[in-house]
N, C-alpha and C. Protein backbone atom coordinates (compact mmCIF):
# COMPACT_ATOMS: atom_id res chain seq x y z
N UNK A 1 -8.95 -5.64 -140.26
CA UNK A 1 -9.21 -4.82 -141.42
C UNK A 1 -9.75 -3.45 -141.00
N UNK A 2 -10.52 -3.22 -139.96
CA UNK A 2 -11.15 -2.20 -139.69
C UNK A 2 -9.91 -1.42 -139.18
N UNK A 3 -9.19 -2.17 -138.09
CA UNK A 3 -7.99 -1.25 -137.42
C UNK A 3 -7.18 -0.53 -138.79
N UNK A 4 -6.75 -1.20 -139.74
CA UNK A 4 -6.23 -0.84 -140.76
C UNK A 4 -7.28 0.76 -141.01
N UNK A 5 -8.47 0.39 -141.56
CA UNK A 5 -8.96 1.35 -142.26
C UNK A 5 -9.29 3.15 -141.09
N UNK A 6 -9.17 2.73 -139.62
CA UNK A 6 -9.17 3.72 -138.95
C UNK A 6 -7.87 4.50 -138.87
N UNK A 7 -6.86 3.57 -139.36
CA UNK A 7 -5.45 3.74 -139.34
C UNK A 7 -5.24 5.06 -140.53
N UNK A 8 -5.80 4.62 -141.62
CA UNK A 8 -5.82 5.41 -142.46
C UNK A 8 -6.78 6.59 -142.69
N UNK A 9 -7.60 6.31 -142.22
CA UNK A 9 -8.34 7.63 -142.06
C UNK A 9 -8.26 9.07 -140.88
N UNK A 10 -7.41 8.41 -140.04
CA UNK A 10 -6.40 9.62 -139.07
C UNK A 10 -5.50 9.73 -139.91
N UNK A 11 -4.83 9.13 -140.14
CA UNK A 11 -3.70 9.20 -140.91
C UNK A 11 -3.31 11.10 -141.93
N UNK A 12 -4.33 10.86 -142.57
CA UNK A 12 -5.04 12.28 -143.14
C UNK A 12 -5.19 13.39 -142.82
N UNK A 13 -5.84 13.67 -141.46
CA UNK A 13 -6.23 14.65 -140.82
C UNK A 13 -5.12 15.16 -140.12
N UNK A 14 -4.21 14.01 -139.31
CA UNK A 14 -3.35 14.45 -138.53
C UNK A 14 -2.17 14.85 -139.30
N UNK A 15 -1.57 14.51 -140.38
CA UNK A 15 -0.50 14.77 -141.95
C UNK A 15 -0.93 16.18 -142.31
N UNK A 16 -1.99 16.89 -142.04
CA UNK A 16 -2.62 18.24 -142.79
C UNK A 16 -2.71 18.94 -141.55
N UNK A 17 -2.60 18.77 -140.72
CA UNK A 17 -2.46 19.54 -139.05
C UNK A 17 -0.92 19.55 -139.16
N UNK A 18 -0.08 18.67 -139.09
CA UNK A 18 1.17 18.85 -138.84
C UNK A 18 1.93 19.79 -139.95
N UNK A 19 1.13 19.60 -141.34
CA UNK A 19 1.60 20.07 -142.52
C UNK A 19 1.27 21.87 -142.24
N UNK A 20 0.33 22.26 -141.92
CA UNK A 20 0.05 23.31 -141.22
C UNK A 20 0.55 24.31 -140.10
N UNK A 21 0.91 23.21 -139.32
CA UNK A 21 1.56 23.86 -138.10
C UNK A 21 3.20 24.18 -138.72
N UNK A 22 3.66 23.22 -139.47
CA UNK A 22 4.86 23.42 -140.03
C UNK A 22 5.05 25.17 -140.57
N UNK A 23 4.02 25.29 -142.02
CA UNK A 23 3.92 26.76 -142.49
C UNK A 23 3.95 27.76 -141.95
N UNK A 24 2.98 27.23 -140.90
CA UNK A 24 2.46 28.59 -139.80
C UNK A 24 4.21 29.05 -139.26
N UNK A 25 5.00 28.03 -138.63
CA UNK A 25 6.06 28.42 -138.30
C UNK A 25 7.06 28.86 -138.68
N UNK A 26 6.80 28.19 -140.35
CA UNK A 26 8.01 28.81 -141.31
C UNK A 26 7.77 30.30 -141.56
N UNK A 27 6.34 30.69 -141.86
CA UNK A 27 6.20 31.59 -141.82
C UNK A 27 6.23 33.18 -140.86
N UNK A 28 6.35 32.74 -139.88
CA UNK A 28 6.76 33.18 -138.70
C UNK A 28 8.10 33.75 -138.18
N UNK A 29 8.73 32.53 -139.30
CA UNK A 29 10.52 32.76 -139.05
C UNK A 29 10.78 33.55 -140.00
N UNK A 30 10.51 33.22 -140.96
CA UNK A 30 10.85 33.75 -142.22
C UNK A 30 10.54 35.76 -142.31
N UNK A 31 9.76 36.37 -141.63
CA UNK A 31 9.46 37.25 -141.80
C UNK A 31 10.26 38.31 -140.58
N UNK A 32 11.23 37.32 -139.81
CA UNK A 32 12.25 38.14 -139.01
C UNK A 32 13.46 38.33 -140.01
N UNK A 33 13.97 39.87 -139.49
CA UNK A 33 14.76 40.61 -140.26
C UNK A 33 15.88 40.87 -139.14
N UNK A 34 17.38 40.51 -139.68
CA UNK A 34 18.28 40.73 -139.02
C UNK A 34 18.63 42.05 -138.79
N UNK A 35 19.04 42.52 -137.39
CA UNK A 35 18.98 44.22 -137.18
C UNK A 35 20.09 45.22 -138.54
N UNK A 36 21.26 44.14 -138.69
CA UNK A 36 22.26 44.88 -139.57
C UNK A 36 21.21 45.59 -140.80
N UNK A 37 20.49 44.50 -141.51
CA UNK A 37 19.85 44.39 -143.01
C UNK A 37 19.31 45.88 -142.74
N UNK A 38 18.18 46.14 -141.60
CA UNK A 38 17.71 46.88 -141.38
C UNK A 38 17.95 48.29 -141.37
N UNK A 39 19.15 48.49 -140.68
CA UNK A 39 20.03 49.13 -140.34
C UNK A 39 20.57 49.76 -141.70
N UNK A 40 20.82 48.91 -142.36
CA UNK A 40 21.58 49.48 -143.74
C UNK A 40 20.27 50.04 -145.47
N UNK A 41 19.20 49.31 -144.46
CA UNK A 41 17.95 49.80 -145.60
C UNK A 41 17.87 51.29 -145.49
N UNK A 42 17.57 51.68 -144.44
CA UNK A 42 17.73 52.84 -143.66
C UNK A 42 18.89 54.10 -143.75
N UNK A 43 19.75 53.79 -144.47
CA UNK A 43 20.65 54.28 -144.54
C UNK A 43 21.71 54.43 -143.57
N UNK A 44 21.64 53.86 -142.56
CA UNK A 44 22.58 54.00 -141.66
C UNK A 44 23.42 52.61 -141.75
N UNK A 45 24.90 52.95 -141.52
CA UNK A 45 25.78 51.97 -141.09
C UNK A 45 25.72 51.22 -140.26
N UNK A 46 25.31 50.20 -139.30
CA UNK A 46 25.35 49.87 -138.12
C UNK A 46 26.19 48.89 -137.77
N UNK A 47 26.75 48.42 -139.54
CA UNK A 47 27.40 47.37 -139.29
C UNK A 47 28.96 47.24 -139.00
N UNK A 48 29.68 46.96 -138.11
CA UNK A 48 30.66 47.54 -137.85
C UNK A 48 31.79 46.58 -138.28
N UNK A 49 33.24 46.64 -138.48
CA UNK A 49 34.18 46.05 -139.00
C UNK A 49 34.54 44.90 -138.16
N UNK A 50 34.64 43.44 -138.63
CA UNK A 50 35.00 42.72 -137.83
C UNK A 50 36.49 42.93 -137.10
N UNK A 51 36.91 42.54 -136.46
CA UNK A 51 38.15 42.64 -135.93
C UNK A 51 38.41 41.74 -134.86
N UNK A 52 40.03 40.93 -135.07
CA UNK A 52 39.97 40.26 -134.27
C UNK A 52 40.43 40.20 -133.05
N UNK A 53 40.35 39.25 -132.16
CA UNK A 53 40.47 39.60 -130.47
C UNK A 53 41.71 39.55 -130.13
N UNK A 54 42.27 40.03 -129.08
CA UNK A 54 43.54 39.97 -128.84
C UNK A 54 44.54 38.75 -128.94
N UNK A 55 43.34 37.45 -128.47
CA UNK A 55 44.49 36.31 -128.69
C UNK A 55 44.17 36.20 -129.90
N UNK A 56 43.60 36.35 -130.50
CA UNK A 56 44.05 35.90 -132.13
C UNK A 56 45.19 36.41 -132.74
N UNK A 57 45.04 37.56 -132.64
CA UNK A 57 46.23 38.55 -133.75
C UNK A 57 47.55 37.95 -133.02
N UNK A 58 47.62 37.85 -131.40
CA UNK A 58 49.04 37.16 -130.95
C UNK A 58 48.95 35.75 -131.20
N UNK A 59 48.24 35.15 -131.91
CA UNK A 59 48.65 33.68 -132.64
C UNK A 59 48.75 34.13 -133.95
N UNK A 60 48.34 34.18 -134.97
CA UNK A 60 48.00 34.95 -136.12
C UNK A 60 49.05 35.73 -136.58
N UNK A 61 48.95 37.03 -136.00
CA UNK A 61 50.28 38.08 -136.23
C UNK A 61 49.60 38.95 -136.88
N UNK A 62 50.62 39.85 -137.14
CA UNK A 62 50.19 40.28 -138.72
C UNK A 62 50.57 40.28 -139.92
N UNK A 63 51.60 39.25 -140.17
CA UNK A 63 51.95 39.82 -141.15
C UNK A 63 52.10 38.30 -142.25
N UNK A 64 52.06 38.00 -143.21
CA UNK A 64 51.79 36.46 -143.66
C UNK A 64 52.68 36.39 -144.58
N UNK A 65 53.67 35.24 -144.32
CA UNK A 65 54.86 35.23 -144.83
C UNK A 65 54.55 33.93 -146.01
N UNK A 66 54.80 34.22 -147.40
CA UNK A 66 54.76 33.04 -148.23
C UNK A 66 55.95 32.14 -148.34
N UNK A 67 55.67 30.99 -148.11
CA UNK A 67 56.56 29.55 -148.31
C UNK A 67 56.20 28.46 -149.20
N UNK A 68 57.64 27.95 -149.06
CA UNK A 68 57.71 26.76 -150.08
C UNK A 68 57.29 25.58 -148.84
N UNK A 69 56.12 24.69 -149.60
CA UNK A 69 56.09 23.45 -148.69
C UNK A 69 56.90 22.49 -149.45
N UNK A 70 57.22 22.25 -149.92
CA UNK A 70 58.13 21.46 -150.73
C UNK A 70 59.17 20.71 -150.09
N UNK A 71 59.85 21.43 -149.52
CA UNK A 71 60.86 21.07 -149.23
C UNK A 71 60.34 20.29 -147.50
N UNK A 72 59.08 21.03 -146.84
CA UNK A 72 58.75 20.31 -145.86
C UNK A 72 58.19 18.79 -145.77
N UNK A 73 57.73 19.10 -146.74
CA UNK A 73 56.95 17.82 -147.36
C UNK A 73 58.07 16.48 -147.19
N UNK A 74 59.26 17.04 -148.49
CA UNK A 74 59.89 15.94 -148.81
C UNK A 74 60.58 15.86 -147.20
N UNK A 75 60.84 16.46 -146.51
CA UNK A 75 61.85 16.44 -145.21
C UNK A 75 60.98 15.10 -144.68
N UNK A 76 59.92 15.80 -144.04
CA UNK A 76 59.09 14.78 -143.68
C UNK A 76 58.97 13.46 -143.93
N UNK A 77 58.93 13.67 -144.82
CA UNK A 77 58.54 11.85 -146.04
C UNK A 77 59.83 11.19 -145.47
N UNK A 78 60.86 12.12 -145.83
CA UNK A 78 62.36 11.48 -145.48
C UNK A 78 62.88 10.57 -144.36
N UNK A 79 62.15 11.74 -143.18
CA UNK A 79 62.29 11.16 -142.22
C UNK A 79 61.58 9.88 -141.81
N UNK A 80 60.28 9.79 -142.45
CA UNK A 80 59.78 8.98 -141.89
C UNK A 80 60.19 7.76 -142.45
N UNK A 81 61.26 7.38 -143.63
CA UNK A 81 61.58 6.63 -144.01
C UNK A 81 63.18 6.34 -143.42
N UNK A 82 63.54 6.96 -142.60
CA UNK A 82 64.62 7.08 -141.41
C UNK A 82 65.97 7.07 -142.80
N UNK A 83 65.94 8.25 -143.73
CA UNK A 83 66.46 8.50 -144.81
C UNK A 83 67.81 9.41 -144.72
N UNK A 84 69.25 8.79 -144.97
CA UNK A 84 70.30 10.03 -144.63
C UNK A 84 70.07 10.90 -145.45
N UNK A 85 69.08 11.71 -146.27
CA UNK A 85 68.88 12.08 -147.32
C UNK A 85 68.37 13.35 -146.80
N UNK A 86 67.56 12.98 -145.66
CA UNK A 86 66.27 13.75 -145.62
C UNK A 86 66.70 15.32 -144.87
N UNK A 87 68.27 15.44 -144.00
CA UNK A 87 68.37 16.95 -144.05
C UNK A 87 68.53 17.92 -145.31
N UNK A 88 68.64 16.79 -146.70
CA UNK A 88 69.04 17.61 -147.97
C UNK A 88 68.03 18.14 -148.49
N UNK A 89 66.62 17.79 -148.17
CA UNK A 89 65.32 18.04 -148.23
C UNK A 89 65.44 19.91 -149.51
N UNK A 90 65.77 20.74 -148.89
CA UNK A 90 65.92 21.98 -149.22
C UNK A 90 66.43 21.79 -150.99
N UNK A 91 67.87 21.11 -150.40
CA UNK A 91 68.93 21.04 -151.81
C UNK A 91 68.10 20.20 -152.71
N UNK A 92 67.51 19.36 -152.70
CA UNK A 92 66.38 18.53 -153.40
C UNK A 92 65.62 19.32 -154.17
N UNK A 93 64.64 20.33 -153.49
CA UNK A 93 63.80 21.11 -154.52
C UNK A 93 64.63 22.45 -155.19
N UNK A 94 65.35 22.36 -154.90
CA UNK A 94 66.59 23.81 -155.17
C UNK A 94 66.66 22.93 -156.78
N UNK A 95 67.11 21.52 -156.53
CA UNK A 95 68.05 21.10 -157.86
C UNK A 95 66.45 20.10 -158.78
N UNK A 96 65.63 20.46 -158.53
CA UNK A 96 64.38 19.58 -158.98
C UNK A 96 64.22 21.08 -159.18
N UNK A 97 64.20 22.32 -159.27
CA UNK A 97 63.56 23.44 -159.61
C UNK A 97 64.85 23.91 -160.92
N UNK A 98 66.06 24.02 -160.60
CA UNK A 98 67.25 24.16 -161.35
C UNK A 98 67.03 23.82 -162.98
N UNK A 99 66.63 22.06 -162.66
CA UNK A 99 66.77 21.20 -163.74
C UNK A 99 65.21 20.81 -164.13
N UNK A 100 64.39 21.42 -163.86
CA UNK A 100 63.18 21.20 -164.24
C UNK A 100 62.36 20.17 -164.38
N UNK A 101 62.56 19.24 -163.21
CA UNK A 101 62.47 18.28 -162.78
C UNK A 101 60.85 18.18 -161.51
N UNK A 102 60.41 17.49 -161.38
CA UNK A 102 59.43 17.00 -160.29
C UNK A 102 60.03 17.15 -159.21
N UNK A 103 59.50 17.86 -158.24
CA UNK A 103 60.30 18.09 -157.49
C UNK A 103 60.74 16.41 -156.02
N UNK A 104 59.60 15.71 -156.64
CA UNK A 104 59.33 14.52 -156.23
C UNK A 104 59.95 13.37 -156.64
N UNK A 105 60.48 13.64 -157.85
CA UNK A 105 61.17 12.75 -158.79
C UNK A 105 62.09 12.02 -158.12
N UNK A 106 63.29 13.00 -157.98
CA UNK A 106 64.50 12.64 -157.42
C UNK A 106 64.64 11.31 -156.50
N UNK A 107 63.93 11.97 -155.44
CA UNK A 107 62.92 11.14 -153.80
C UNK A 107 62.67 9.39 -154.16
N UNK A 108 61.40 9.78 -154.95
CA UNK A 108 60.84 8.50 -155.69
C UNK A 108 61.85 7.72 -156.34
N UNK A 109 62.84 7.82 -156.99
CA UNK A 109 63.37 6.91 -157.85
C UNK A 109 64.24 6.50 -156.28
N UNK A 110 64.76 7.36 -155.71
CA UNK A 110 65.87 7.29 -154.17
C UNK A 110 64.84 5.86 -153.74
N UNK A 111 63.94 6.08 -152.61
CA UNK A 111 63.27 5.37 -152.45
C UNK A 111 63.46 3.60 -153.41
N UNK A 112 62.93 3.70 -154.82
CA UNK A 112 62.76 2.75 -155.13
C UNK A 112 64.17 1.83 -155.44
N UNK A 113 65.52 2.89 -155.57
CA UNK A 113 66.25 2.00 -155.70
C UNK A 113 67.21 1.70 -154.48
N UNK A 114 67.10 2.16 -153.07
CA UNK A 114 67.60 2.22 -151.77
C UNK A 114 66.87 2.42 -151.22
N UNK A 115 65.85 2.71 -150.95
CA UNK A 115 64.96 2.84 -149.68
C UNK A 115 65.43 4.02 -149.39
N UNK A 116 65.96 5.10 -150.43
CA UNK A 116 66.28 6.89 -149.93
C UNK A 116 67.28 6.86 -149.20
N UNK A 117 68.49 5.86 -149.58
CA UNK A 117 70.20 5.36 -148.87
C UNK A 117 70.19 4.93 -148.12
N UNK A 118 68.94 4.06 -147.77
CA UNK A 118 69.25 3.07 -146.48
C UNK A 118 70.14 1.58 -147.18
N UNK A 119 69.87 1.56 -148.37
CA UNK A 119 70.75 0.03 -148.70
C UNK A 119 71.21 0.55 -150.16
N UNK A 120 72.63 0.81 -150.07
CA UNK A 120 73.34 1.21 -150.85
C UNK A 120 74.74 0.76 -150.78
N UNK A 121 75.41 1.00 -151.49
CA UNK A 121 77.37 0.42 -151.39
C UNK A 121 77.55 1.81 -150.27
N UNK A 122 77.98 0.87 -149.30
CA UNK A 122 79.06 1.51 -147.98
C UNK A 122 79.53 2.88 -148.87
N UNK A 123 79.44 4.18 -147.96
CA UNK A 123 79.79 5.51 -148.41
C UNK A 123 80.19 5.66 -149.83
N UNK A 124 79.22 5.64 -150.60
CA UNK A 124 79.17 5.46 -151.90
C UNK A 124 78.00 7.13 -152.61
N UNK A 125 77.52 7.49 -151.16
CA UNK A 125 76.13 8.26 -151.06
C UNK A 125 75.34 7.88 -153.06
N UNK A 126 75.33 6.80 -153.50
CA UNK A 126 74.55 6.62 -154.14
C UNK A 126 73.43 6.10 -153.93
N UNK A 127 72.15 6.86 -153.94
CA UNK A 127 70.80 6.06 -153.14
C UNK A 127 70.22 6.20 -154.57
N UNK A 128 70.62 6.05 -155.76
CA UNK A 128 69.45 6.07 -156.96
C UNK A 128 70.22 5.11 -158.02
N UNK A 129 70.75 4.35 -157.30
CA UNK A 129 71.43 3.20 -158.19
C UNK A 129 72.41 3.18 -159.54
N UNK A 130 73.13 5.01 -159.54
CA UNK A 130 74.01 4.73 -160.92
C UNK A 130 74.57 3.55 -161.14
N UNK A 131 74.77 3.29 -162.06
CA UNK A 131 76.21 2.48 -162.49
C UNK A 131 75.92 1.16 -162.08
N UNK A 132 75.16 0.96 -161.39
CA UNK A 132 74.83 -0.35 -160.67
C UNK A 132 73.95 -1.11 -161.04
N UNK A 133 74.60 -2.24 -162.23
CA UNK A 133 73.94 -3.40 -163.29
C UNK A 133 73.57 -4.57 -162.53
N UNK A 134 72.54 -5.09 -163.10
CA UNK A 134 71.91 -6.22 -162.57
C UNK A 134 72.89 -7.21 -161.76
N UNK A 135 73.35 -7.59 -160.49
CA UNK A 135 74.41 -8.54 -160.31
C UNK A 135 75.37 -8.03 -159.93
N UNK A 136 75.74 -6.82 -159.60
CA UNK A 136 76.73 -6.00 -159.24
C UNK A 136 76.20 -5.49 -157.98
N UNK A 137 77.36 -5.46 -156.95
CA UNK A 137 77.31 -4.66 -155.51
C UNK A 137 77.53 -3.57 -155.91
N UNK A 138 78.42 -2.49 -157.01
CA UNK A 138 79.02 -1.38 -156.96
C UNK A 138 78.50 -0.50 -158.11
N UNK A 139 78.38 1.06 -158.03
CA UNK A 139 78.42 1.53 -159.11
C UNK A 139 79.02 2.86 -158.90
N UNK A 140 78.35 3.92 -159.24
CA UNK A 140 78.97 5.59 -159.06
C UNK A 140 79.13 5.77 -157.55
N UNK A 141 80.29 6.05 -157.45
CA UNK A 141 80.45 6.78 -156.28
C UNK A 141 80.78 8.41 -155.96
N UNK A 142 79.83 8.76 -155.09
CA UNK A 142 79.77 10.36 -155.03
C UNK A 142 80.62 10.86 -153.72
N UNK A 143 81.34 12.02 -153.89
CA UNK A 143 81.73 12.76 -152.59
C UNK A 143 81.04 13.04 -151.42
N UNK A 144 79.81 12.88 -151.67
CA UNK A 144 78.92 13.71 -150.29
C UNK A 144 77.49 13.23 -151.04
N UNK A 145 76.23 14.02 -150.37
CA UNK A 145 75.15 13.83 -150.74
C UNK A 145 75.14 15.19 -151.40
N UNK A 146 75.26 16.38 -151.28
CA UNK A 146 75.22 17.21 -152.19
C UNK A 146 75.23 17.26 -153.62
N UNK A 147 76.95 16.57 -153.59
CA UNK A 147 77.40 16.04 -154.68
C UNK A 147 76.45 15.01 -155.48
N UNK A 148 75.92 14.00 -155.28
CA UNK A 148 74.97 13.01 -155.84
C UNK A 148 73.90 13.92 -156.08
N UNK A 149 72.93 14.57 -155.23
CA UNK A 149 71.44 15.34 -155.61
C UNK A 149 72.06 15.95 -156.78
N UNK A 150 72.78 17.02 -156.88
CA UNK A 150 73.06 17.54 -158.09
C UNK A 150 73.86 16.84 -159.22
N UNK A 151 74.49 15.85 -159.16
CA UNK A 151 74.97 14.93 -160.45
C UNK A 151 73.60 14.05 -160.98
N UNK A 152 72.46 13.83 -159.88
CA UNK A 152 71.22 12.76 -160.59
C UNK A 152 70.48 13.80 -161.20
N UNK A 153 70.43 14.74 -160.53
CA UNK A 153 69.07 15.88 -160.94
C UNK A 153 69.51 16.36 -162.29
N UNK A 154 70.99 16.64 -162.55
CA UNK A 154 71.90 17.04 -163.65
C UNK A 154 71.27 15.67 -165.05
N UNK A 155 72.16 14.92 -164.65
CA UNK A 155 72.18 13.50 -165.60
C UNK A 155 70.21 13.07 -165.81
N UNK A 156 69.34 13.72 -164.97
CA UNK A 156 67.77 13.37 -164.83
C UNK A 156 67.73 13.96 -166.28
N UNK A 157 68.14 15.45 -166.07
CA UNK A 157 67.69 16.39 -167.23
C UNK A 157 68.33 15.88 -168.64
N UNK A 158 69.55 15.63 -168.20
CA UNK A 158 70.22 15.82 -169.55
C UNK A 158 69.86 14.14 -170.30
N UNK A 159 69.86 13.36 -169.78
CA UNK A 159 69.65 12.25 -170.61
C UNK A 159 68.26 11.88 -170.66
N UNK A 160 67.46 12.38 -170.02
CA UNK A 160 65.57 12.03 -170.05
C UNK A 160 65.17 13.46 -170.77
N UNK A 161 64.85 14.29 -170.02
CA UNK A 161 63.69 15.66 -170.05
C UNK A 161 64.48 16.24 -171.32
N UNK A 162 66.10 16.37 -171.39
CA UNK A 162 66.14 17.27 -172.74
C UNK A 162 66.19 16.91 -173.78
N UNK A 163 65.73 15.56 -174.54
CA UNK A 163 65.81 14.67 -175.08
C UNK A 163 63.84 14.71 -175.41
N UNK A 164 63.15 14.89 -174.63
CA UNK A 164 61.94 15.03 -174.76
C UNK A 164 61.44 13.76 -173.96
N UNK A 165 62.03 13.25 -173.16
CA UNK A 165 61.41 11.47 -172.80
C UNK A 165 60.78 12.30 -171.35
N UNK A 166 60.00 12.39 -171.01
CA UNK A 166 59.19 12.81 -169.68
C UNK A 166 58.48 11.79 -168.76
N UNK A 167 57.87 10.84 -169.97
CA UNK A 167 56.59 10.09 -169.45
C UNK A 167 57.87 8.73 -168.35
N UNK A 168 57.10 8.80 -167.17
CA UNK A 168 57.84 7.49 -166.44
C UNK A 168 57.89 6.31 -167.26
N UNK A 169 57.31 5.60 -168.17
CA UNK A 169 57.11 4.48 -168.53
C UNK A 169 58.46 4.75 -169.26
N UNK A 170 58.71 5.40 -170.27
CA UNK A 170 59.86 5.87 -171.26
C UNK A 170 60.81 5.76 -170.37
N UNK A 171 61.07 6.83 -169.01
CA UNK A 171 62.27 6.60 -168.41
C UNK A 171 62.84 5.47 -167.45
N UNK A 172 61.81 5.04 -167.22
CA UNK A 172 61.96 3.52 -166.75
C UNK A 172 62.46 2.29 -167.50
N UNK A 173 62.12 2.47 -168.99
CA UNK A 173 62.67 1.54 -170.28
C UNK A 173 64.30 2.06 -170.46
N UNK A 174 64.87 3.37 -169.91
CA UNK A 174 65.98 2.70 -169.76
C UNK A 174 66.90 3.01 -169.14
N UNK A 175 66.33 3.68 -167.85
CA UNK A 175 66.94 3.90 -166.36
C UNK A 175 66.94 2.19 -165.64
N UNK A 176 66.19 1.66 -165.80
CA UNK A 176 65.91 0.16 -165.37
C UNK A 176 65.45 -0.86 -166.45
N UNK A 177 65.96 -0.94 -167.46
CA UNK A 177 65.26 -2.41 -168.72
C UNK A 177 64.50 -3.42 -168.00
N UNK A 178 65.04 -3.75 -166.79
CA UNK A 178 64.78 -5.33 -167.03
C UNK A 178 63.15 -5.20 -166.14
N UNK A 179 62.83 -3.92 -165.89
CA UNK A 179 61.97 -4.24 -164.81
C UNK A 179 60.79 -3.50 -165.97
N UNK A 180 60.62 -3.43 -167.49
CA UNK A 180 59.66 -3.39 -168.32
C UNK A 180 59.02 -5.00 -168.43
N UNK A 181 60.01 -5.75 -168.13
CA UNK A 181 59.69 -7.45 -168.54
C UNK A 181 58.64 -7.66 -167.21
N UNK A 182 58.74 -7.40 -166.57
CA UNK A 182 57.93 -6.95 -165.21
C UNK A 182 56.89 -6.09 -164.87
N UNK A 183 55.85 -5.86 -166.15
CA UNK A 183 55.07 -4.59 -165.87
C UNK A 183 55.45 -3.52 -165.68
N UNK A 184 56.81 -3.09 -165.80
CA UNK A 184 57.12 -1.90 -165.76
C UNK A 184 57.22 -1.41 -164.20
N UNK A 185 57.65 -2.69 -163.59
CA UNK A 185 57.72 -2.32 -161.87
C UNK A 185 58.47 -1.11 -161.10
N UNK A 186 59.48 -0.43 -162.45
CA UNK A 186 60.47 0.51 -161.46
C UNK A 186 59.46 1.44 -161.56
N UNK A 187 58.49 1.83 -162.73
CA UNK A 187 57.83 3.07 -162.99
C UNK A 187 56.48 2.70 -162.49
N UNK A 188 56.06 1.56 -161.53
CA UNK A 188 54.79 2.07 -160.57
C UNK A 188 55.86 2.01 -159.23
N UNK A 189 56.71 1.69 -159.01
CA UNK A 189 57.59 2.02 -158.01
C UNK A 189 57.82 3.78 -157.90
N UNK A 190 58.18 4.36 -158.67
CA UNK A 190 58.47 5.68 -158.76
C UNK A 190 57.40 6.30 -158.53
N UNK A 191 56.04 5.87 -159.18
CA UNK A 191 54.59 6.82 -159.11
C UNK A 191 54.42 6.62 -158.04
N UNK A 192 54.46 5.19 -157.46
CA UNK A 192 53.67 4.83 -156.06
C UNK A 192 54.51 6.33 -155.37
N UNK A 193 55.54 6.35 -154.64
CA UNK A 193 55.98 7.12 -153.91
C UNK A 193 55.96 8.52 -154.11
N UNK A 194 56.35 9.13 -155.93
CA UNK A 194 55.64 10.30 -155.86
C UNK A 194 54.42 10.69 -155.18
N UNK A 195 53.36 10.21 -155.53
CA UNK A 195 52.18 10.14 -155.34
C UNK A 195 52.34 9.91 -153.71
N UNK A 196 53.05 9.52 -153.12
CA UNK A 196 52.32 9.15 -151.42
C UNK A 196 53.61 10.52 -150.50
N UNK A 197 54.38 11.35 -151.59
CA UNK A 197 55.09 12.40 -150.73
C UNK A 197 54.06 13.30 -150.65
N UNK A 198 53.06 13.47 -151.48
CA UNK A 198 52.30 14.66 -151.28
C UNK A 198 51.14 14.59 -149.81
């Protein structure tokens, strides 16, 4: 009990010494003045223009060019889904900008109904499942991939967006019916992957 009560009675003295020495130092710091501040109270300039060093500006440059990531993005995504799709990357946001479309859209539905033309009808370049009813190997067949990005992105607009249907749940009720009986699996299929190109 006693050790206790000596415990606490340093306790005190030494908390108000340290609390002290603390101020003393803040105060100490606190009352240094950086030379620029000074410099400019005074009226003089001293402060001079930053500028950067030689290797910077030769990484850097000068001159800053604005881009679309968009199209890097989706390339990327593409590839990593080992996608014949993914040099069209460009033509994708070209025809998702055209038709006023997500530029992600296209991708996502690709993805959910081919894996982005990895499992599709033999040179068919349909990777978004036209025509192709429950039980069926076959549906639209396109000339090229060109040809398909711009006939889905086309047919996206004209039978969903100009019509007013936007929301995925809506276009999923009847781009895919049967998968509403299902929680609506094509349209967290579509979000999931929008959502994971960015």
């Amino acid at each position: 009990m006693i050790r206790k009560s000596i415990l606490v009675l340093l306790w005190f003295p030494i908390t108000l010494v340290l609390i002290l020495i603390n101020l003393s130092l803040l105060a100490s710091t606190s009352s240094y003045e950086h030379p620029g501040i000074s410099a400019i109270q005074n009226g003089v300039d001293a402060l001079q223009p930053i500028a950067a060093s030689g290797a910077t500006e030769q990484i850097l440059g000068t001159h800053i060019v604005a881009g679309d990531a968009r199209a890097l993005l989706l390339q990327s995504f593409l590839e990593r889904q080992n996608s014949p799709i993914a040099p069209y990357a460009e033509l994708l946001v070209r025809e998702a900008d055209a038709n006023n479309l997500d530029w992600r859209l296209v991708v996502a539905i690709a993805m959910c109904e081919s894996g982005a033309g990895r499992r599709m009808p033999k040179d068919s370049y349909n990777a978004w499942g036209i025509s192709i009813f429950t039980g069926q190997n076959n549906g639209k067949d396109f000339s090229d991939w060109p040809h398909a990005i711009g006939w889905v992105s086309r047919y996206l607009r004209e039978k969903f967006f100009a019509h007013g249907i936007t929301d995925l749940k809506d276009i999923g009720a009847i781009y895919a019916p049967p998968s509403v009986e299902n929680g609506f699996s094509w349209t967290n299929c579509v979000q999931q992957f929008q959502d994971s190109i960015l």
